[in-house]
PDB file of N, CA and C in Angstrom:
ATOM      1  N   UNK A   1     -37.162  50.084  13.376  1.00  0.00           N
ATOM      2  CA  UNK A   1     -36.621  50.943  14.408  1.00  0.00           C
ATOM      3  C   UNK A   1     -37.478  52.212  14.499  1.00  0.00           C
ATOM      4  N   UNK A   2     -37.721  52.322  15.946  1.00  0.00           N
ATOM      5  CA  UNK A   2     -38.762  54.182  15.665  1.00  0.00           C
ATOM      6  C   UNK A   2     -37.897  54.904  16.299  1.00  0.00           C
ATOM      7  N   UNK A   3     -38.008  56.246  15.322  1.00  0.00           N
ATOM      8  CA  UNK A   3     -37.167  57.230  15.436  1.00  0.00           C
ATOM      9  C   UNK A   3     -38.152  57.996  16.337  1.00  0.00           C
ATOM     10  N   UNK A   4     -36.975  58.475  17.156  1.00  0.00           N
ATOM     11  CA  UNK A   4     -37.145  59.699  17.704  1.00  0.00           C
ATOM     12  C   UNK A   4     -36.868  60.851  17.500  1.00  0.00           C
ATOM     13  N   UNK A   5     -38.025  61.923  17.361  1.00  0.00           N
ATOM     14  CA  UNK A   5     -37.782  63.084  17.396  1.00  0.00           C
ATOM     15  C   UNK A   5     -36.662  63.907  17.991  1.00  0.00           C
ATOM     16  N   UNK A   6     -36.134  64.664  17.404  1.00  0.00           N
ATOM     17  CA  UNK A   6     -35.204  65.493  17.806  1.00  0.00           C
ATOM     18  C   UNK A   6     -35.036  66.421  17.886  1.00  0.00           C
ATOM     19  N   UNK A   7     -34.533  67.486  18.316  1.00  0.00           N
ATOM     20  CA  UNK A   7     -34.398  69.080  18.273  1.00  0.00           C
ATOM     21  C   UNK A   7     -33.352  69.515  18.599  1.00  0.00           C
ATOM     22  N   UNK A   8     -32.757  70.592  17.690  1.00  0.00           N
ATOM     23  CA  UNK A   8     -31.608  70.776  17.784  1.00  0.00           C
ATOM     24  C   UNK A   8     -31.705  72.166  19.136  1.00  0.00           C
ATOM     25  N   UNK A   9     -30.720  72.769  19.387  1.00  0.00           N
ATOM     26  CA  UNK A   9     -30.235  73.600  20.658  1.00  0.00           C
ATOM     27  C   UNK A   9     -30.827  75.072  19.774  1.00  0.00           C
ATOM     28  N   UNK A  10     -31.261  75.370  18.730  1.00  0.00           N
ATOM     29  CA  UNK A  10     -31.381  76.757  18.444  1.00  0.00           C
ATOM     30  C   UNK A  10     -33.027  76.126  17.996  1.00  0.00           C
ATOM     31  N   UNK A  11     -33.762  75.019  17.758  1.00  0.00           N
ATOM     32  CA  UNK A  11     -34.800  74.900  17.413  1.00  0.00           C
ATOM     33  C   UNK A  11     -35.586  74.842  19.044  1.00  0.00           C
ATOM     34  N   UNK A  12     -35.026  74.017  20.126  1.00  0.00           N
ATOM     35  CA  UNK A  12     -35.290  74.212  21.578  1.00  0.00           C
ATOM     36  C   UNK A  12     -35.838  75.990  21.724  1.00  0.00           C
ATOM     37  N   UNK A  13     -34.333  76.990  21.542  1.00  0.00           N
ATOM     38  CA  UNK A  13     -34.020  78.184  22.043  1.00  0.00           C
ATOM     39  C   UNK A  13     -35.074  79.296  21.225  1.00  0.00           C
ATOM     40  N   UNK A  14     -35.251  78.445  20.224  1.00  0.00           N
ATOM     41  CA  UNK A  14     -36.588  79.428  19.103  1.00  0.00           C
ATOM     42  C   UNK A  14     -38.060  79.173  19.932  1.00  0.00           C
ATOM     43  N   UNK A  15     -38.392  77.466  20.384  1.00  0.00           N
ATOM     44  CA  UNK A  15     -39.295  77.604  21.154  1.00  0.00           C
ATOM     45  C   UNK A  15     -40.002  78.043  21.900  1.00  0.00           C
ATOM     46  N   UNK A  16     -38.991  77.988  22.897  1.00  0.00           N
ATOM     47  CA  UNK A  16     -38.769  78.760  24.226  1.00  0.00           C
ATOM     48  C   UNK A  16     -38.905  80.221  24.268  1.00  0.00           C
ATOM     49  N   UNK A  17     -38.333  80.823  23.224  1.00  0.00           N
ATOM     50  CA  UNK A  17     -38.564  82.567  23.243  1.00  0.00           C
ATOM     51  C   UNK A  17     -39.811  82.221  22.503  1.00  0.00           C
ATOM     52  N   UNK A  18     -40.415  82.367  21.793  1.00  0.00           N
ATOM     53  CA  UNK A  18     -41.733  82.047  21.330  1.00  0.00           C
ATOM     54  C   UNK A  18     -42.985  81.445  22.782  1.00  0.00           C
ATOM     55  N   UNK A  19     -42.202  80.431  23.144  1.00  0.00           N
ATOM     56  CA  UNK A  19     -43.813  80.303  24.317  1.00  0.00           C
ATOM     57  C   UNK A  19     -43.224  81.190  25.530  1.00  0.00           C
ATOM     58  N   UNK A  20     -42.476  80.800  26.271  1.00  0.00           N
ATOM     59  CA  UNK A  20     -42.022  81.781  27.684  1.00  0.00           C
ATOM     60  C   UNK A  20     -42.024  83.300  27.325  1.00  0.00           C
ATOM     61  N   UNK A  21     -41.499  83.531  26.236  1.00  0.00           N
ATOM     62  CA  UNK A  21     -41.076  85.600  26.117  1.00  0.00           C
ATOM     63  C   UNK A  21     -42.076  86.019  25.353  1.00  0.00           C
ATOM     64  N   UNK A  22     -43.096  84.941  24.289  1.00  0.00           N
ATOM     65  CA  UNK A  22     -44.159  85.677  23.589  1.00  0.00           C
ATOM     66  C   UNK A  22     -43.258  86.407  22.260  1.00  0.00           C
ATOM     67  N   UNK A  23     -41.844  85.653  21.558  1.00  0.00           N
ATOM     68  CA  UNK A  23     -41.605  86.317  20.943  1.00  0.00           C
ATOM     69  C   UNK A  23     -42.641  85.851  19.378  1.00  0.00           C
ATOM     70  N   UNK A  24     -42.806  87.011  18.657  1.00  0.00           N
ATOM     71  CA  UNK A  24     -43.187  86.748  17.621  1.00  0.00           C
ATOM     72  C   UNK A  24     -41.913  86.519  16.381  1.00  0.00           C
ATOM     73  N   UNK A  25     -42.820  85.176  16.162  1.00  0.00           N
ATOM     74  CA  UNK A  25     -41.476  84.597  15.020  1.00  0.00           C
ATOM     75  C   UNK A  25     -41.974  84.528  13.578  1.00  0.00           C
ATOM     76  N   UNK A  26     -43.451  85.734  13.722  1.00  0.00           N
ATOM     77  CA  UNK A  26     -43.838  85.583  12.014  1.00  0.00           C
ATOM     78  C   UNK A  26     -43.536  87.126  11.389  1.00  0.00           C
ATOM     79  N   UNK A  27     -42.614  87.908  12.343  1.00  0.00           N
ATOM     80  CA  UNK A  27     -41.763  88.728  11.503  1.00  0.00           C
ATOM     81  C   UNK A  27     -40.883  88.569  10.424  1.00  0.00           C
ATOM     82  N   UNK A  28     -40.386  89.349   9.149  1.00  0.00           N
ATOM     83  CA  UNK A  28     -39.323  89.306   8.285  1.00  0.00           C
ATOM     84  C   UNK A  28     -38.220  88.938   9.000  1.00  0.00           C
ATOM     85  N   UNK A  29     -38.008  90.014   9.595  1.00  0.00           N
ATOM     86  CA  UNK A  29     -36.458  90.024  10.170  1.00  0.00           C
ATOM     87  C   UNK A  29     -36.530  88.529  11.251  1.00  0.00           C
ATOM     88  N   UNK A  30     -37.314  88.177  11.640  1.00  0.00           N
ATOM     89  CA  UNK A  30     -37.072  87.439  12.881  1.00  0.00           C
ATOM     90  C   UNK A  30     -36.867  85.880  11.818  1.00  0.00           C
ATOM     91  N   UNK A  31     -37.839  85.843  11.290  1.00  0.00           N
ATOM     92  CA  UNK A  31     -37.897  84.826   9.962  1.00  0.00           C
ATOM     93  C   UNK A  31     -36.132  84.310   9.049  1.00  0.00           C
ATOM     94  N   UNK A  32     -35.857  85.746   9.003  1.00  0.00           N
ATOM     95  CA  UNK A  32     -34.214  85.408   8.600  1.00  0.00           C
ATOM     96  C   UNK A  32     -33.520  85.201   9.559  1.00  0.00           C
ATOM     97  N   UNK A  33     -33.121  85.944  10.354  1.00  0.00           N
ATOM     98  CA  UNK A  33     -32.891  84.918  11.852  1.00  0.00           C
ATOM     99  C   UNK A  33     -32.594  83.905  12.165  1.00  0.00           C
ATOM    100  N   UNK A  34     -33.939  83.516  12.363  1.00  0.00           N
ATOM    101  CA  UNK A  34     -34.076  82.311  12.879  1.00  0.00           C
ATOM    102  C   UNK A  34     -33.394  81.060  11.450  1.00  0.00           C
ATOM    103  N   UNK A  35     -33.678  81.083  10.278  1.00  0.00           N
ATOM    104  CA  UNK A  35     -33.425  80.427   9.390  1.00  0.00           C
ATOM    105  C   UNK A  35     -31.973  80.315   9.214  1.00  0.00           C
ATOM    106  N   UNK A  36     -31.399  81.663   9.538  1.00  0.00           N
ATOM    107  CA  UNK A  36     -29.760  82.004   9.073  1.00  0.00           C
ATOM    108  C   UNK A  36     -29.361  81.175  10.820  1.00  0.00           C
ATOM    109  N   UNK A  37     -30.033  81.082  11.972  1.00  0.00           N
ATOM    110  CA  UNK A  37     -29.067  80.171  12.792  1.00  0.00           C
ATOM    111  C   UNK A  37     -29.102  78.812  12.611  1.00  0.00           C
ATOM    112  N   UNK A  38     -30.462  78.678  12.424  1.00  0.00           N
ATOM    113  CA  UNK A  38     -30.960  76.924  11.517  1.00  0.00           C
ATOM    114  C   UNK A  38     -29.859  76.335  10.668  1.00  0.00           C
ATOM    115  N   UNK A  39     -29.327  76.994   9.971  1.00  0.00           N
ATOM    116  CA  UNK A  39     -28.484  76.449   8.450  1.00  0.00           C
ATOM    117  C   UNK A  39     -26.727  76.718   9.400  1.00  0.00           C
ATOM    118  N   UNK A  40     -26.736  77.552  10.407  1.00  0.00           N
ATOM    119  CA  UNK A  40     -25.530  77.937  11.004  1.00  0.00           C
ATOM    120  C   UNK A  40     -25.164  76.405  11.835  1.00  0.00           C
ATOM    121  N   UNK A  41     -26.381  75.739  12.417  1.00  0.00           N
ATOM    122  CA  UNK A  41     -26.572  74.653  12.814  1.00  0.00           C
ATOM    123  C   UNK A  41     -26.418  73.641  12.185  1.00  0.00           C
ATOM    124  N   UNK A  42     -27.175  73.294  11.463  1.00  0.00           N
ATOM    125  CA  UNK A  42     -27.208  72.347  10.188  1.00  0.00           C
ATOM    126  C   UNK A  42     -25.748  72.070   9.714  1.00  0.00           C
ATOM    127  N   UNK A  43     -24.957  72.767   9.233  1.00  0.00           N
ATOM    128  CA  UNK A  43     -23.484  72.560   8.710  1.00  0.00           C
ATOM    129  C   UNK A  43     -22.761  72.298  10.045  1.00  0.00           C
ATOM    130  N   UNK A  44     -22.568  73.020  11.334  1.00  0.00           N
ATOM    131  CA  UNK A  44     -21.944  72.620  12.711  1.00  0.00           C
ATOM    132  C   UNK A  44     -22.201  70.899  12.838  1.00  0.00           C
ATOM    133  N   UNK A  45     -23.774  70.233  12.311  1.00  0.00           N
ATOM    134  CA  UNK A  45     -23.952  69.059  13.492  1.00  0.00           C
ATOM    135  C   UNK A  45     -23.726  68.078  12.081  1.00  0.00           C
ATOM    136  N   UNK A  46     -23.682  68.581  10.426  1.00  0.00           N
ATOM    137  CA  UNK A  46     -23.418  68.128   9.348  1.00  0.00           C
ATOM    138  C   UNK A  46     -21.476  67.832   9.594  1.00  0.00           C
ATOM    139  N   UNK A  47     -20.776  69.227  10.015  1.00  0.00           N
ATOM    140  CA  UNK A  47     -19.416  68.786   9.866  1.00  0.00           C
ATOM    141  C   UNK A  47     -18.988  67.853  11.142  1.00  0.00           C
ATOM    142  N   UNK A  48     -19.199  67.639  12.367  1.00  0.00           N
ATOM    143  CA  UNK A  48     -19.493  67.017  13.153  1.00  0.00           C
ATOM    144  C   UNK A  48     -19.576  65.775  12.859  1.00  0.00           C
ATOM    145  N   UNK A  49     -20.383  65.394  12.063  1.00  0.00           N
ATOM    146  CA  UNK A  49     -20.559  63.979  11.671  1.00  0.00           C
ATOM    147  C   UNK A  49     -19.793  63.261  10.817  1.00  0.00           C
ATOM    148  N   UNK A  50     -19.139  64.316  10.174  1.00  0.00           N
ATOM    149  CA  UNK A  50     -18.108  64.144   8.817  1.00  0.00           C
ATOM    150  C   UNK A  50     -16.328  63.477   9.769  1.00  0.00           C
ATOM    151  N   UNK A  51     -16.698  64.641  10.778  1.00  0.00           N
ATOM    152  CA  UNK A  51     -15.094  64.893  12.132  1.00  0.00           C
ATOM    153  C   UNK A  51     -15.587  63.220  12.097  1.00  0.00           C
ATOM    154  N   UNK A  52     -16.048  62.518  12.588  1.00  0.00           N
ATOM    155  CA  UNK A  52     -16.470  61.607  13.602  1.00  0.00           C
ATOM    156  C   UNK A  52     -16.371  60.369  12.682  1.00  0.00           C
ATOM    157  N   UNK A  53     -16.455  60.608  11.250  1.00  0.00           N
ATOM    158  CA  UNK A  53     -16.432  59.191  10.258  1.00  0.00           C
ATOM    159  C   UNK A  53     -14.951  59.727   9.018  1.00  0.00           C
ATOM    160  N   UNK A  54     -14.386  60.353   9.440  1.00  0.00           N
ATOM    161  CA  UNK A  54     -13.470  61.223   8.414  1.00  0.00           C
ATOM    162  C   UNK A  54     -12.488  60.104   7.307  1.00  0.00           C
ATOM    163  N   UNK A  55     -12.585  58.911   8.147  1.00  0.00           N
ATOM    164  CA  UNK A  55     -12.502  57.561   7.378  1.00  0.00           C
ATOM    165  C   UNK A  55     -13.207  57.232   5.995  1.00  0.00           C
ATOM    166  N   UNK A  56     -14.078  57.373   6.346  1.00  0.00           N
ATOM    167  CA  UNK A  56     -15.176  57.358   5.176  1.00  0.00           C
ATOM    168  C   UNK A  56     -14.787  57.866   3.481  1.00  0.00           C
ATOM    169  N   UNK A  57     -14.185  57.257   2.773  1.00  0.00           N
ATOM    170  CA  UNK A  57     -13.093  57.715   1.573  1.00  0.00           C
ATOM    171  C   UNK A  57     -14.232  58.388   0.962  1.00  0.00           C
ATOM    172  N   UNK A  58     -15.676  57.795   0.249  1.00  0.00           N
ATOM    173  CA  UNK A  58     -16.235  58.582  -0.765  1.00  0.00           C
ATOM    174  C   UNK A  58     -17.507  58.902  -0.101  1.00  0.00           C
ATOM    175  N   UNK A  59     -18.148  59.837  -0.912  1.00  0.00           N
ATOM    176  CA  UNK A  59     -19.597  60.134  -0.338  1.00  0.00           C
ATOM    177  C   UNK A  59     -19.588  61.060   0.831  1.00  0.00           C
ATOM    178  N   UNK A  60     -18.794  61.487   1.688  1.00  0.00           N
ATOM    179  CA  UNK A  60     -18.890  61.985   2.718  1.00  0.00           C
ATOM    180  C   UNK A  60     -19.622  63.067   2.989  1.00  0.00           C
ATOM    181  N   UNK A  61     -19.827  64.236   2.000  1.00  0.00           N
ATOM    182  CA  UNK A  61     -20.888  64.529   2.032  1.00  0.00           C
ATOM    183  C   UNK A  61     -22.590  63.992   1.726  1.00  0.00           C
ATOM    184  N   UNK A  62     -22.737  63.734   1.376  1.00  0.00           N
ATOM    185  CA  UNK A  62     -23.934  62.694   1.058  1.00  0.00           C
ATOM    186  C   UNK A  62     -24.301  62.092   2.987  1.00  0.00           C
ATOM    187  N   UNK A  63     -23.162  61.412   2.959  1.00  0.00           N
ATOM    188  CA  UNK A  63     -23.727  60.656   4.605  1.00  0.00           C
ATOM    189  C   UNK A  63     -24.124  61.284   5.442  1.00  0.00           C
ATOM    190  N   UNK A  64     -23.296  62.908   5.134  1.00  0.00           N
ATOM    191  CA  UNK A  64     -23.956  63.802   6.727  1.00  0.00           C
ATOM    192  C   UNK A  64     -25.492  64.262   6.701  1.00  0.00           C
ATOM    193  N   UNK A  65     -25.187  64.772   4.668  1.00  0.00           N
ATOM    194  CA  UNK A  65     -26.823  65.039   4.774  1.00  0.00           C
ATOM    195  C   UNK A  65     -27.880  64.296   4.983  1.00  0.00           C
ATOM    196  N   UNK A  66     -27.617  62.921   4.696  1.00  0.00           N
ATOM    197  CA  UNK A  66     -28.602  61.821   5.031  1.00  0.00           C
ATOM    198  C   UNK A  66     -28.948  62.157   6.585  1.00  0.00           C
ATOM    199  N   UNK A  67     -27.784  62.063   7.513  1.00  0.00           N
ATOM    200  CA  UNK A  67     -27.625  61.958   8.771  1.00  0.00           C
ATOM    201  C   UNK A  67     -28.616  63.216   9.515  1.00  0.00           C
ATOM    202  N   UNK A  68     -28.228  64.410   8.940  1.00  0.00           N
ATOM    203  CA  UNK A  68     -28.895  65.297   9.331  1.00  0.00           C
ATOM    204  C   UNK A  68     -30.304  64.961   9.154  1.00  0.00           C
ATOM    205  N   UNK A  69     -30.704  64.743   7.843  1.00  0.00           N
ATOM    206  CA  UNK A  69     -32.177  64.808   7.571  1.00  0.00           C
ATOM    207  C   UNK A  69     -32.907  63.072   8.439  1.00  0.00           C
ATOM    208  N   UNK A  70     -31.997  62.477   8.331  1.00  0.00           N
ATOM    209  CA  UNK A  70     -32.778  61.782   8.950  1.00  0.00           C
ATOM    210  C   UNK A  70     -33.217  61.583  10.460  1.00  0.00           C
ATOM    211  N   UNK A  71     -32.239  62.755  10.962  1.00  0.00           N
ATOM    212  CA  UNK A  71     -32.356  63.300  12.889  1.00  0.00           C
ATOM    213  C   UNK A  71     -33.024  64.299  12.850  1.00  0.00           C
ATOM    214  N   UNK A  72     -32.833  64.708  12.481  1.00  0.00           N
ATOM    215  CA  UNK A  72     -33.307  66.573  12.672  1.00  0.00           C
ATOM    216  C   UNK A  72     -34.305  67.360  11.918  1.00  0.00           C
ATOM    217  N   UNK A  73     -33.967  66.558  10.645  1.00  0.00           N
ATOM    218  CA  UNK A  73     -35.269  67.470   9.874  1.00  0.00           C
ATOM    219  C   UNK A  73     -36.831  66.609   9.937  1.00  0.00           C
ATOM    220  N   UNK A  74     -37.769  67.799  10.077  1.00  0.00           N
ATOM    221  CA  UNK A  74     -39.005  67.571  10.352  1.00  0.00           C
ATOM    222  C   UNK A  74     -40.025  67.968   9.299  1.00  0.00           C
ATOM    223  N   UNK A  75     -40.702  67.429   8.556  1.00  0.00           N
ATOM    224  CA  UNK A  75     -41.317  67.834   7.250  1.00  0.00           C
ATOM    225  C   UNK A  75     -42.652  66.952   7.259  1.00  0.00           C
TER     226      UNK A  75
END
């Protein structure tokens, strides 16, 4: 199966101010930021997935993080 790339709505919105507004994103402050909405994300589209299988008796954490990393994270 080939995966497709994905991007979440604050990794889009980091883009976008970066190419259209010219923001610089290799500031400190902008750096925490951006990381502290990343992880604000990450747990939203992590519990999300948990809402959606809440059946799921063991492991349930484990499945989201799989889930996440295997959509979203890029390494």
């Amino acid at each position: 199966m080939e995966r497709v790339e994905k991007q979440t709505a604050v990794e889009w919105l980091i883009e976008m101010l970066v190419q259209e507004c010219g923001l610089d994103d290799t500031g400190d402050s902008a750096i925490f930021v951006i990381e502290q909405a990343k992880a604000i994300e990450k747990e939203n589209i992590k519990n999300a997935f948990l809402d959606g299988f809440s059946s799921l008796a063991n492991n349930k954490h484990q499945y989201s993080e799989d889930y996440y990393n295997e959509t979203f994270k890029s390494e």
